[in-house]
C-alpha atoms as a PDB file:
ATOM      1  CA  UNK A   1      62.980 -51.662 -48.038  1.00  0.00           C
ATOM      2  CA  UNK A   2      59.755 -52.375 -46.101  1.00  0.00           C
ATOM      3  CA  UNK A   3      61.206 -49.382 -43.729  1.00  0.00           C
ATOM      4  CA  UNK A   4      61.312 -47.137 -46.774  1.00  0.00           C
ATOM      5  CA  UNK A   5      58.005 -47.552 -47.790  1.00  0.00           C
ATOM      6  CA  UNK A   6      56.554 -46.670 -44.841  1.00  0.00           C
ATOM      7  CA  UNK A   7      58.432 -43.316 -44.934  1.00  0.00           C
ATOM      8  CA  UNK A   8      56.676 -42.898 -48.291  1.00  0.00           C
ATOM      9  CA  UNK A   9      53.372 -44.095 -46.982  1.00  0.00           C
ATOM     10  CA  UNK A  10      52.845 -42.246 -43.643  1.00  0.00           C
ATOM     11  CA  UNK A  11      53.296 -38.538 -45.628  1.00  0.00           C
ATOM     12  CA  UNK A  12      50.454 -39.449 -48.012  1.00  0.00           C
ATOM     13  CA  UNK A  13      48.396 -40.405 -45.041  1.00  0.00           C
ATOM     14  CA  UNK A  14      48.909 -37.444 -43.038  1.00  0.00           C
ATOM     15  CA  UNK A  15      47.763 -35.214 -46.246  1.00  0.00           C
ATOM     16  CA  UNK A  16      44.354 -36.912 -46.801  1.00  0.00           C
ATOM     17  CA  UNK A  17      43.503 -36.324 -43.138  1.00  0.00           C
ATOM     18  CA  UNK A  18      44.609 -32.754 -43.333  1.00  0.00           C
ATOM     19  CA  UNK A  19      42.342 -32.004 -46.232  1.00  0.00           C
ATOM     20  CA  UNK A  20      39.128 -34.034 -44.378  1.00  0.00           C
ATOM     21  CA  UNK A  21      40.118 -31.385 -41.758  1.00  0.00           C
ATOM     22  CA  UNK A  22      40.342 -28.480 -43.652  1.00  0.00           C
ATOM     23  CA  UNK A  23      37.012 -29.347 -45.264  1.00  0.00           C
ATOM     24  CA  UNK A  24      35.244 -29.987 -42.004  1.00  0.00           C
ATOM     25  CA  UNK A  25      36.671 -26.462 -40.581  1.00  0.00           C
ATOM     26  CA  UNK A  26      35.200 -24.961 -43.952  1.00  0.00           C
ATOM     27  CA  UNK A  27      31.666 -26.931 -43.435  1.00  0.00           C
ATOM     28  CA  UNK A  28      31.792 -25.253 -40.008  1.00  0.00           C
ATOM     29  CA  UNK A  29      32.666 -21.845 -40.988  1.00  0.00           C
ATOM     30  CA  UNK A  30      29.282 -22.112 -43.872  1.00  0.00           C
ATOM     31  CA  UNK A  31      27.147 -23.574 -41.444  1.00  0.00           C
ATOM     32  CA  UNK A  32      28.246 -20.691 -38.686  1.00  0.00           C
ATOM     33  CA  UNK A  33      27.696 -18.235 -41.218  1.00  0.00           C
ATOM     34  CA  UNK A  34      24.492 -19.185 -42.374  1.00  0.00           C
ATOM     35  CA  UNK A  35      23.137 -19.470 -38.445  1.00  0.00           C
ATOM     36  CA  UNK A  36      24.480 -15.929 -37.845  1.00  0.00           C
ATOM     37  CA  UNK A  37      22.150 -15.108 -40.506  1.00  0.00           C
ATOM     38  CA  UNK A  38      19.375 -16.041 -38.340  1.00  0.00           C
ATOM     39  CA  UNK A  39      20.460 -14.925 -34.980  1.00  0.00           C
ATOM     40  CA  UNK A  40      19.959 -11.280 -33.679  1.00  0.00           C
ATOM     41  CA  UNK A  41      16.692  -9.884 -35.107  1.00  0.00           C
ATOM     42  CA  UNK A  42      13.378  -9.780 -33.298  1.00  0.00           C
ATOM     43  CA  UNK A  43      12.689 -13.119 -31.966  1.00  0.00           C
ATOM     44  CA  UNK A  44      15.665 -14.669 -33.113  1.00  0.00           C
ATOM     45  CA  UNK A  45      17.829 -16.396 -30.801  1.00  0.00           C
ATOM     46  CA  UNK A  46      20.773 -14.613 -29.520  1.00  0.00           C
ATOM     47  CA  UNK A  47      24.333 -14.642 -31.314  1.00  0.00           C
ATOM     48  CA  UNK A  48      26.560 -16.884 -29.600  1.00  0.00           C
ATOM     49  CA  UNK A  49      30.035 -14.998 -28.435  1.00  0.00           C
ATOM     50  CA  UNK A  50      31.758 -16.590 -31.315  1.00  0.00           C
ATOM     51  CA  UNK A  51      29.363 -15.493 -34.252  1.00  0.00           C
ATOM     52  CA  UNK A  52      29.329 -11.869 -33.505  1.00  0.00           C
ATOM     53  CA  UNK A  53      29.219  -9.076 -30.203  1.00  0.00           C
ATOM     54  CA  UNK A  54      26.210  -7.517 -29.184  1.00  0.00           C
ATOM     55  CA  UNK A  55      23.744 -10.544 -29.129  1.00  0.00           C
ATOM     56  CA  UNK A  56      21.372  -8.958 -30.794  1.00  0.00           C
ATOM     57  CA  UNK A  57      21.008  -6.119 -33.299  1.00  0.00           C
ATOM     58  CA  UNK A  58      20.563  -2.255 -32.113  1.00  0.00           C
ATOM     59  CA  UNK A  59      18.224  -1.605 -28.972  1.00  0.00           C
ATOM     60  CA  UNK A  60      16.939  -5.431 -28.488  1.00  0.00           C
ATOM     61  CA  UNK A  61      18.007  -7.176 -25.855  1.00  0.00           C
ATOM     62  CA  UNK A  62      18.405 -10.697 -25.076  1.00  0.00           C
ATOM     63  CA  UNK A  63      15.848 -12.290 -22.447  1.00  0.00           C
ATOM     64  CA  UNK A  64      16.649 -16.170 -22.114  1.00  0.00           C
ATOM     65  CA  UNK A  65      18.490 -16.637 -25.519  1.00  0.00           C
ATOM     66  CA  UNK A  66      16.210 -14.768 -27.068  1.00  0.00           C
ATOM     67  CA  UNK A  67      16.336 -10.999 -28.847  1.00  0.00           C
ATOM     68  CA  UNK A  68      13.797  -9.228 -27.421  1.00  0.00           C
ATOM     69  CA  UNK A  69      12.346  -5.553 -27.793  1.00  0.00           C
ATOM     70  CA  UNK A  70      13.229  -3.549 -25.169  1.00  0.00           C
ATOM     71  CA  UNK A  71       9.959  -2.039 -23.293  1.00  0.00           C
ATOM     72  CA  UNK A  72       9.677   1.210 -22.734  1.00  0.00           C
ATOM     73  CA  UNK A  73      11.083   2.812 -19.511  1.00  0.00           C
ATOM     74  CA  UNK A  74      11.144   5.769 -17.756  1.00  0.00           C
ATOM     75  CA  UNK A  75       7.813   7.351 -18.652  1.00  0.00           C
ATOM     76  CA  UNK A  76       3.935   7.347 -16.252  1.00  0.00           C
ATOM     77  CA  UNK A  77       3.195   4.793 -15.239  1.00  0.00           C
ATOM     78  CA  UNK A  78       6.138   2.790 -17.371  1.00  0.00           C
ATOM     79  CA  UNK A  79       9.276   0.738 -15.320  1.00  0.00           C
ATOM     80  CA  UNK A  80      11.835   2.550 -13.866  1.00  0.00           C
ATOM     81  CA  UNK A  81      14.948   2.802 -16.313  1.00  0.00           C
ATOM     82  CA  UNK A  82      17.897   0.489 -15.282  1.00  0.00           C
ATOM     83  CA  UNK A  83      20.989   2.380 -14.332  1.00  0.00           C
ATOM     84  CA  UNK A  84      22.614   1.045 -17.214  1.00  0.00           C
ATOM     85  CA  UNK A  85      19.847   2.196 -19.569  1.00  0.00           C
ATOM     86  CA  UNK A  86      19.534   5.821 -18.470  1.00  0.00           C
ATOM     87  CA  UNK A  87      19.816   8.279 -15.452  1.00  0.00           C
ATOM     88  CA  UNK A  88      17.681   9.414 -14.129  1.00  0.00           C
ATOM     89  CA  UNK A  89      15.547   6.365 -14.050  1.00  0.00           C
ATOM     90  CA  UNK A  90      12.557   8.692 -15.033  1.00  0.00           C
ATOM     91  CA  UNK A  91      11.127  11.423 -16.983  1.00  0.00           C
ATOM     92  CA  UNK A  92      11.561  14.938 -15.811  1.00  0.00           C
ATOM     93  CA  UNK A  93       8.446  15.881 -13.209  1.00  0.00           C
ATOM     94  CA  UNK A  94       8.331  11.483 -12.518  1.00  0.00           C
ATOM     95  CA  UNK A  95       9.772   9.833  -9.047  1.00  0.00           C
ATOM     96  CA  UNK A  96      10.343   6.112  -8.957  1.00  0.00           C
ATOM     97  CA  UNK A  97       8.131   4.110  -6.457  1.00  0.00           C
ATOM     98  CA  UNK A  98       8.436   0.301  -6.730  1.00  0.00           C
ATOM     99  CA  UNK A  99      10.078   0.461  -9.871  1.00  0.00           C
ATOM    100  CA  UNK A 100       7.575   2.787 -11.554  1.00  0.00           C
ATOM    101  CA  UNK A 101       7.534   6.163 -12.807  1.00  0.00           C
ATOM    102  CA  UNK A 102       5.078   8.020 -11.543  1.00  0.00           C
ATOM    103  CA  UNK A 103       3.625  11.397 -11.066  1.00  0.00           C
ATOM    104  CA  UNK A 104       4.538  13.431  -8.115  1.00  0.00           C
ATOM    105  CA  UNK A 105       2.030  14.299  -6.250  1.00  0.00           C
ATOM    106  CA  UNK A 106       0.656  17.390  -3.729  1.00  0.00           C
ATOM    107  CA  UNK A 107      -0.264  14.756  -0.837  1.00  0.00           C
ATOM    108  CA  UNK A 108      -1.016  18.130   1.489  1.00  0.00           C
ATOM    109  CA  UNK A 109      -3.634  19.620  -1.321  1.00  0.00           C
ATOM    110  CA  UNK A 110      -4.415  16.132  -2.436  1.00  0.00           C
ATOM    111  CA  UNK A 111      -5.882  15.340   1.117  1.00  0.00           C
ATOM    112  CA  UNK A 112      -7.438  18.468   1.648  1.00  0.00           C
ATOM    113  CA  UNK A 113      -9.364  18.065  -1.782  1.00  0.00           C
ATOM    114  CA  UNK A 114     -10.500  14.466  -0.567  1.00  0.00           C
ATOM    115  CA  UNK A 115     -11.104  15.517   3.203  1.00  0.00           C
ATOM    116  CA  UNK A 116     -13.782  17.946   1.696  1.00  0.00           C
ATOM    117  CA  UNK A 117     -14.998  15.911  -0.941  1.00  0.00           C
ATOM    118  CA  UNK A 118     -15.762  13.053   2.025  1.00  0.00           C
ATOM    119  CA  UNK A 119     -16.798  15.608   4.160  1.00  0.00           C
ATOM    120  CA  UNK A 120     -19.930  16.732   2.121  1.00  0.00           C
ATOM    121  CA  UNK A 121     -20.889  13.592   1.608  1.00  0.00           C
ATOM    122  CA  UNK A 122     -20.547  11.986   5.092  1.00  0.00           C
ATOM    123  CA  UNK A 123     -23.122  14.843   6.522  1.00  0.00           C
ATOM    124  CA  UNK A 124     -25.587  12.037   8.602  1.00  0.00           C
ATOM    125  CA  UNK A 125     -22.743  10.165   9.447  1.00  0.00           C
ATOM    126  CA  UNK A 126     -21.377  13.432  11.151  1.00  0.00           C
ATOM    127  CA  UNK A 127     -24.156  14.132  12.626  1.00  0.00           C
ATOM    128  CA  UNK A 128     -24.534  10.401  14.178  1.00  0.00           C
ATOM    129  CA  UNK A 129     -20.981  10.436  15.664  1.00  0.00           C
ATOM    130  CA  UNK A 130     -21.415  13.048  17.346  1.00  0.00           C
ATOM    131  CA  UNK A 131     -24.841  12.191  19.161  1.00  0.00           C
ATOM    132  CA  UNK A 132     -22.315   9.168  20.414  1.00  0.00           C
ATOM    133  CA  UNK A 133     -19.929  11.577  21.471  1.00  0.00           C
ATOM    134  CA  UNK A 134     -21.836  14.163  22.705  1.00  0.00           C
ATOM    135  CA  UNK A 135     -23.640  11.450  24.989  1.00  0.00           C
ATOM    136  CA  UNK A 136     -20.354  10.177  26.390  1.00  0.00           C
ATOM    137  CA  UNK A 137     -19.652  13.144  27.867  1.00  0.00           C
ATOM    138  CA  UNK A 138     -22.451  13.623  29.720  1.00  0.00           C
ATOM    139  CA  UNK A 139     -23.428  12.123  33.473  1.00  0.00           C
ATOM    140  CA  UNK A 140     -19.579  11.015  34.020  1.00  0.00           C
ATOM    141  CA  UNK A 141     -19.686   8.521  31.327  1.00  0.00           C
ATOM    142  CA  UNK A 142     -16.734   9.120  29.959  1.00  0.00           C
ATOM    143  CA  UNK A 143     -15.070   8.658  33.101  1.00  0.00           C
ATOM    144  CA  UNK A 144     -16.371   5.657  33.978  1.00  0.00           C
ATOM    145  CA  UNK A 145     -15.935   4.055  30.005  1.00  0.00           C
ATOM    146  CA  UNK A 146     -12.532   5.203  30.369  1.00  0.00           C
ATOM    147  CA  UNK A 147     -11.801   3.120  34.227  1.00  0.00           C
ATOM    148  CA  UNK A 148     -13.916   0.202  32.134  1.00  0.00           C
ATOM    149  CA  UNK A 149     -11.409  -0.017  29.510  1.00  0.00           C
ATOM    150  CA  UNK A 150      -8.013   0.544  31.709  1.00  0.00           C
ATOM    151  CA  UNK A 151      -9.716  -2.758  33.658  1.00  0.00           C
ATOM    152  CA  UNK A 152     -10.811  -4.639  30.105  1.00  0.00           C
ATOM    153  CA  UNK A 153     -13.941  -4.909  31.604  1.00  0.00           C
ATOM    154  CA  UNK A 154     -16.007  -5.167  28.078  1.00  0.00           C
ATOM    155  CA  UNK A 155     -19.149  -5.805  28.906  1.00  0.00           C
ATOM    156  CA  UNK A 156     -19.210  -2.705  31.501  1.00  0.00           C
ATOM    157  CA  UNK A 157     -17.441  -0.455  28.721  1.00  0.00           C
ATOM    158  CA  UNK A 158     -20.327  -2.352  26.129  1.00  0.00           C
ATOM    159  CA  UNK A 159     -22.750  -1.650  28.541  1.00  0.00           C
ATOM    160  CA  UNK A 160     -22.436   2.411  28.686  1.00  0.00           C
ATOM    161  CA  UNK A 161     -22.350   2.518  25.028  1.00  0.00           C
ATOM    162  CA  UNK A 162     -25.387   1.134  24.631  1.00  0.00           C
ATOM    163  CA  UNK A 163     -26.775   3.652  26.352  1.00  0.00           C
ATOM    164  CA  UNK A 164     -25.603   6.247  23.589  1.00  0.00           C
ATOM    165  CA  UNK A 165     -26.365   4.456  20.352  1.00  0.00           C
ATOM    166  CA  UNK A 166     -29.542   3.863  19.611  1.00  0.00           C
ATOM    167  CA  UNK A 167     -31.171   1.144  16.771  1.00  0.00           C
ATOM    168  CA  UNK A 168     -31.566   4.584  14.546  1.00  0.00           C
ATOM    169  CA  UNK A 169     -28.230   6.088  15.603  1.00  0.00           C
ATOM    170  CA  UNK A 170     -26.871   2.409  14.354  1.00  0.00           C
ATOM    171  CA  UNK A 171     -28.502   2.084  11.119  1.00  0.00           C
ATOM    172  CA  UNK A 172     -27.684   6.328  10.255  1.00  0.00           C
ATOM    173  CA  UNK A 173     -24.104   5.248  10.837  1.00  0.00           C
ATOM    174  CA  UNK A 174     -24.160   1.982   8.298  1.00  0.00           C
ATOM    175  CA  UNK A 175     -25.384   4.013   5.816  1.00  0.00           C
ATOM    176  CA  UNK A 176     -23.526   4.932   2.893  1.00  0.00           C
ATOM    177  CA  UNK A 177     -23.107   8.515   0.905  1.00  0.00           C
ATOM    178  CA  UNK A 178     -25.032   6.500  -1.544  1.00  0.00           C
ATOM    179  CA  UNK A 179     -27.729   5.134   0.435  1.00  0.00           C
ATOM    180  CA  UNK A 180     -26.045   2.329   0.175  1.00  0.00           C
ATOM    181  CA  UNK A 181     -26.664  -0.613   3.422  1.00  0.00           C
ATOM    182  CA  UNK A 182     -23.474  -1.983   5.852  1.00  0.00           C
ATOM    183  CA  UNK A 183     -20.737   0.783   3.870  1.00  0.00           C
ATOM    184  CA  UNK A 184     -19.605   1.223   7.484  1.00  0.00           C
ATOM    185  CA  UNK A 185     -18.863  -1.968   9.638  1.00  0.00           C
ATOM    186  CA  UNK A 186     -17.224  -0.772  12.196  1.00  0.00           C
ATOM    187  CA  UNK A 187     -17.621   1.772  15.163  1.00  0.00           C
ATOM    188  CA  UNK A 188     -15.039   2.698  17.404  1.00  0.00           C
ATOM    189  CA  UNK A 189     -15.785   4.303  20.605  1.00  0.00           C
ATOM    190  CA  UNK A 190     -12.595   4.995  22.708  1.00  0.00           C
ATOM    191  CA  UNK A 191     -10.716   7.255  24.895  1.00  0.00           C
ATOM    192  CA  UNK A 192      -7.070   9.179  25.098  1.00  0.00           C
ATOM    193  CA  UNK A 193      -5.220  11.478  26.220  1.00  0.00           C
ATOM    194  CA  UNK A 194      -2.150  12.863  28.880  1.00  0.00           C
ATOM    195  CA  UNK A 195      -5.177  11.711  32.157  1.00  0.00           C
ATOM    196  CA  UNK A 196      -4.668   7.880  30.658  1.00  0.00           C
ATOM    197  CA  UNK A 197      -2.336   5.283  29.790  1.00  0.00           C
ATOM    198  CA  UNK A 198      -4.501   2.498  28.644  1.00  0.00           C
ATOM    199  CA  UNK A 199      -3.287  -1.719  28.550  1.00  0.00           C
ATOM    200  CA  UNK A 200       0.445  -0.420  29.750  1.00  0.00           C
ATOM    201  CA  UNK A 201       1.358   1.908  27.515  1.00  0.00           C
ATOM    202  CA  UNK A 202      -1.084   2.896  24.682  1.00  0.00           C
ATOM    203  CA  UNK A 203      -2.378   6.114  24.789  1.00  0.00           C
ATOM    204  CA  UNK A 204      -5.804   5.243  22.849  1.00  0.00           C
ATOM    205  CA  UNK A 205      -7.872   2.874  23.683  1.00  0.00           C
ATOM    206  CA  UNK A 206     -11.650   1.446  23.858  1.00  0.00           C
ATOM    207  CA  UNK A 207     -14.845  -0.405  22.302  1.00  0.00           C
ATOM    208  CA  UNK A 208     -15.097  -2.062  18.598  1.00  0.00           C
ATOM    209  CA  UNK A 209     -18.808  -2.503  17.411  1.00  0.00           C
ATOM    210  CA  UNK A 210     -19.250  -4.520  14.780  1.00  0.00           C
ATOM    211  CA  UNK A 211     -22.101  -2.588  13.179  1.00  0.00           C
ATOM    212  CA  UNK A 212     -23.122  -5.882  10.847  1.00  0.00           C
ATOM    213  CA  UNK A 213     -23.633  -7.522  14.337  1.00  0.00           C
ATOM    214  CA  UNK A 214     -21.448 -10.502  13.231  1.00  0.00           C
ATOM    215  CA  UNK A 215     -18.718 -10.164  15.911  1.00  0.00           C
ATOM    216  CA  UNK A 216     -19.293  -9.126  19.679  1.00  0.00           C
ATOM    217  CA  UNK A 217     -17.661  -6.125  21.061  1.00  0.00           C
ATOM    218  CA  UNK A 218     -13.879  -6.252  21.611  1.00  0.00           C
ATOM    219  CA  UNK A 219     -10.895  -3.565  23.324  1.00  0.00           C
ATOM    220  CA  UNK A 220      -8.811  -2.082  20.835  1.00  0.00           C
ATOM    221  CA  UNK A 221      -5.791  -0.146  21.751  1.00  0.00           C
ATOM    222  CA  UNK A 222      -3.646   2.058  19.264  1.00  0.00           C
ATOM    223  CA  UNK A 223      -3.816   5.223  17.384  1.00  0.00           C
ATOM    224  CA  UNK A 224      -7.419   4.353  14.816  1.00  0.00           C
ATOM    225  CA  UNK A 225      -8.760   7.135  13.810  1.00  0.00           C
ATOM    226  CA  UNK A 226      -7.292   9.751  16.165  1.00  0.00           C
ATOM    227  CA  UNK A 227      -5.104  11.826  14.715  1.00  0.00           C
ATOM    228  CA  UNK A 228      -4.541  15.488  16.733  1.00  0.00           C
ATOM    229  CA  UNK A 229      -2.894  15.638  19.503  1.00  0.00           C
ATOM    230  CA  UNK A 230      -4.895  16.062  22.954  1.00  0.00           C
ATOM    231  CA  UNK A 231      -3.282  18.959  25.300  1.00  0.00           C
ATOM    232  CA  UNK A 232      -4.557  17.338  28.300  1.00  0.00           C
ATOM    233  CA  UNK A 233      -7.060  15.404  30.190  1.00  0.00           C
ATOM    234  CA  UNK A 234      -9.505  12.630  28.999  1.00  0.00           C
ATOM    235  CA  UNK A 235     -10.628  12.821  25.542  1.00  0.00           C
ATOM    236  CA  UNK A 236     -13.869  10.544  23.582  1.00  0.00           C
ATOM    237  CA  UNK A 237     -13.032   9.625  20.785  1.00  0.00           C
ATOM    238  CA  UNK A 238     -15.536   8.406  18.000  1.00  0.00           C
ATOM    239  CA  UNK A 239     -14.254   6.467  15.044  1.00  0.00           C
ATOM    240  CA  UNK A 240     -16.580   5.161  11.591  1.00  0.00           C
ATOM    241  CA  UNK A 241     -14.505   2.899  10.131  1.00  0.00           C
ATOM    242  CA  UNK A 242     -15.262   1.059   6.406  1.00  0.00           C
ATOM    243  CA  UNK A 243     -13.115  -1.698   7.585  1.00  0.00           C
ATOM    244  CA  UNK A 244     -14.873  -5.247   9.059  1.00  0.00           C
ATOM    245  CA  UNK A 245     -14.128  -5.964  12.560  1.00  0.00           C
ATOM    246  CA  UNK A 246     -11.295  -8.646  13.111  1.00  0.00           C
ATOM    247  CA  UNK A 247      -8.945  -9.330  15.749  1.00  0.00           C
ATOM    248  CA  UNK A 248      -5.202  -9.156  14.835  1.00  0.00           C
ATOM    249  CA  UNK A 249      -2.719  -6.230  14.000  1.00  0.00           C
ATOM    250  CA  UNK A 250      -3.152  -3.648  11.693  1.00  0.00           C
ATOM    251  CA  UNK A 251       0.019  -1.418  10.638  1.00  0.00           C
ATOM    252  CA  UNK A 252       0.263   1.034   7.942  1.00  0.00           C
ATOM    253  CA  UNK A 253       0.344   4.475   7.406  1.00  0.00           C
ATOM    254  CA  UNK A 254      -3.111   6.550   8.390  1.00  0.00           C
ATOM    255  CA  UNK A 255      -4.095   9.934   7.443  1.00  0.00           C
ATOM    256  CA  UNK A 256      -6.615  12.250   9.660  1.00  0.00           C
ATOM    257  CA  UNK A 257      -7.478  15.537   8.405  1.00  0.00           C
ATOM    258  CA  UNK A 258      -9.334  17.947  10.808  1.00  0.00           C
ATOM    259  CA  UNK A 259     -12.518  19.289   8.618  1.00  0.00           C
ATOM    260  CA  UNK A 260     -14.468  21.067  10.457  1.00  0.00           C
ATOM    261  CA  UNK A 261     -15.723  22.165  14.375  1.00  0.00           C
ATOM    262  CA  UNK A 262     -18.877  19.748  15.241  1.00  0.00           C
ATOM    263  CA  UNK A 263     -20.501  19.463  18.392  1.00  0.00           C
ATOM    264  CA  UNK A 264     -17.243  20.969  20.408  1.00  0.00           C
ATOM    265  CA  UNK A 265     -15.211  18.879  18.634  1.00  0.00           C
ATOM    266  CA  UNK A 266     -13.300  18.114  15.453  1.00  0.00           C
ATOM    267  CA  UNK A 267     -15.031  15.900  12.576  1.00  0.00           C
ATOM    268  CA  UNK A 268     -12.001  14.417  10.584  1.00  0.00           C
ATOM    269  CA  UNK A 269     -11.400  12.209   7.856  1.00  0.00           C
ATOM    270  CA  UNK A 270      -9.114   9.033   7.663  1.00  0.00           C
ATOM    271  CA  UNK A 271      -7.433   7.561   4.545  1.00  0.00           C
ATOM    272  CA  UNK A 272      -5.154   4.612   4.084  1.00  0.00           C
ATOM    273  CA  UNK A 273      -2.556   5.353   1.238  1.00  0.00           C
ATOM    274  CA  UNK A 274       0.742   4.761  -0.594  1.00  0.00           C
ATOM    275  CA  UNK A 275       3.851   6.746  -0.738  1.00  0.00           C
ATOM    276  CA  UNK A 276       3.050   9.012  -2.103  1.00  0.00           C
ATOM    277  CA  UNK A 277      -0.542   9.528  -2.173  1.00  0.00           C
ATOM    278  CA  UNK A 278      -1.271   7.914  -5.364  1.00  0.00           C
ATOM    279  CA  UNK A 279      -3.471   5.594  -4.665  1.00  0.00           C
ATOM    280  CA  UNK A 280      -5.625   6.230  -1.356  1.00  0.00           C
ATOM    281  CA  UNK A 281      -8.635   4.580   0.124  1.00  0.00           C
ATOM    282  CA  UNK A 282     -11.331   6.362   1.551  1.00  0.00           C
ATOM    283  CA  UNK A 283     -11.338   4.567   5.283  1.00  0.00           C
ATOM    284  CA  UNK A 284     -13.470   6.439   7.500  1.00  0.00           C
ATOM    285  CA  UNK A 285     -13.898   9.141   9.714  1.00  0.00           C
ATOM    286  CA  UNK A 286     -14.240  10.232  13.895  1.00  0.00           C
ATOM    287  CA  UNK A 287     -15.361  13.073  15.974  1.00  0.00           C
ATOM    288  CA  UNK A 288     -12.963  14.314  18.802  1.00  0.00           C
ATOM    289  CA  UNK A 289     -12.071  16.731  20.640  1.00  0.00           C
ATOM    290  CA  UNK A 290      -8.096  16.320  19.658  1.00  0.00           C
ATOM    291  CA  UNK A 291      -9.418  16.921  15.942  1.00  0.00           C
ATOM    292  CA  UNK A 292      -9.451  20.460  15.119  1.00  0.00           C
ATOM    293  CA  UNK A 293     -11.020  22.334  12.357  1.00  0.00           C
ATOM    294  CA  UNK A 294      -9.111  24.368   9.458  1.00  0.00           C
ATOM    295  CA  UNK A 295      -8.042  21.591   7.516  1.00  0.00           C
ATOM    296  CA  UNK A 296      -4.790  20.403   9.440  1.00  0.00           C
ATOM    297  CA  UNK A 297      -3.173  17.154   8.510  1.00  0.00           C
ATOM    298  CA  UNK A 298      -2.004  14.705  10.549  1.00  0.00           C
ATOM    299  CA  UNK A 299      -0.131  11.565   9.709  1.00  0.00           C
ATOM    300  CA  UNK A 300       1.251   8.476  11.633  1.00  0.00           C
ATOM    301  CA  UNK A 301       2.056   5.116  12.125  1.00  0.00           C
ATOM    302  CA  UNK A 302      -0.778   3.091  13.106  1.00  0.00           C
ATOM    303  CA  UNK A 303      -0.282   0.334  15.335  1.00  0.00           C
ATOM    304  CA  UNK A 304      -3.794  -1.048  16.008  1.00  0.00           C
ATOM    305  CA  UNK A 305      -4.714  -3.767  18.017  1.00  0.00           C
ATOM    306  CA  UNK A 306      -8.410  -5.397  17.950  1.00  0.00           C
ATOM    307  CA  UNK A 307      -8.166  -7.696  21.140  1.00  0.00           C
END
């Protein structure tokens, strides 16, 4: 009998826990469907996989659970597009540098408009440079600078210098366009050229003043401000740099552009910029012979060394 009852009992059980189930799976499905209510929009958290597919409504996107609108892409100065938002990553007449759209640019007539913009304004400082270079020329200087430097004998190399910049000479150098005290720090007297191989290998090298007269002179070696190529024989060079003196490396990409004939020599301007030329910085200028006139571009690698 008692065996019975239990087969009478156990049914009855098993149906109340089915319907305490079927109402919790119900409470779940309102509570789910409320929440999706409130997932998706702008600043909403992101739909879970179960409530619904895409995360979040039209062009949001979800950025660490959250629906997010998407910024723009693709035009100046905006991100780069994402291959899976568009191709190209940018706006007809835009390349993509670091991510960024931005505007091509002309970096041949870009430099030329900057060389002679410079170049007006640089007029004393032309003039200075090549007083310096003239004077190295003259009495076997050059020469003997050169057979200084090959030795690292700075003080001799400091020594003939000297004798070509005067206190004046110094302070017409430091000047700015502007007027404006210390604009150039540094002043690079060196030589190059097929007749010398300078420290084992480089094929420019010499004196760094520091104009400010907070560091002594040092031997640089490297490219600096030279930028056209010497057919032969020893050639001065004489570099105005906006940069402070400092020992270590410099690398980066260097612009010269010849401007015009001075003192039988070049005059040329120097620029440190981006690729492209977007963003360029006005570094200095030099007087050489390997420099010529007619507005021809040069651009390398420079490898400097302040010693």
């Amino acid at each position: 009998m008692l065996h019975h009852r239990l087969r009478v009992i156990l049914p009855a059980a098993l149906t109340g826990m089915a319907l305490i189930f079927v109402l919790m799976l119900a409470q779940i499905a309102m509570t789910s469907a409320a929440e999706a209510g409130s997932c998706g929009a702008v600043n909403q958290r992101a739909c879970k996989l179960w409530e619904r597919v895409p995360s979040c409504d039209g062009t949001l996107v979800e950025k660490k659970g959250v629906c997010r609108i998407r910024s723009a892409c693709g035009g100046v100065n905006q991100r780069a597009c994402k291959i899976w938002e568009r191709v190209p990553s940018c706006n007809g007449g835009l390349i993509e540098r670091k991510g960024q759209c931005i505007k091509k640019v002309d970096t041949q007539a870009a430099l030329k408009s900057k060389s002679k913009f410079w170049a007006g304004r640089t007029g004393s400082q032309q003039s200075a440079l090549a007083e310096v270079y003239l004077c190295m020329q003259k009495g076997g200087r050059a020469d003997r600078f050169a057979s200084a430097i090959q030795r690292t004998e700075k003080r001799q190399a400091a020594r003939l210098v000297s004798e070509c910049l005067s206190r004046h000479l110094k302070s017409q150098l430091m000047r700015g366009p502007s007027g404006e005290a210390a604009f150039f720090k540094t002043l690079t007297v060196g030589v190059g050229g097929n007749a010398v191989v300078i420290l084992g290998g480089s094929v420019e090298g010499g004196l760094a003043i520091d104009l400010t007269g907070r560091n002594g002179p040092r031997i640089y070696t490297g490219s600096s401000f030279g930028g056209g190529s010497v057919q032969g024989g020893l050639d001065v060079i004489v570099g105005l740099s906006r940069d402070a003196m400092a020992p270590g490396v410099s690398k980066g990409w260097g612009v010269s552009t010849g401007v015009k004939a001075l003192a039988g020599a070049g005059v040329g301007m120097a620029f440190d910029y981006g690729d492209p030329l977007v963003k360029d910085t006005f570094a200095g200028l030099a007087v050489s012979g390997g420099l010529g006139a007619g507005g021809g571009i040069f651009v390398a690698r420079s490898d400097a060394r302040i010693w």
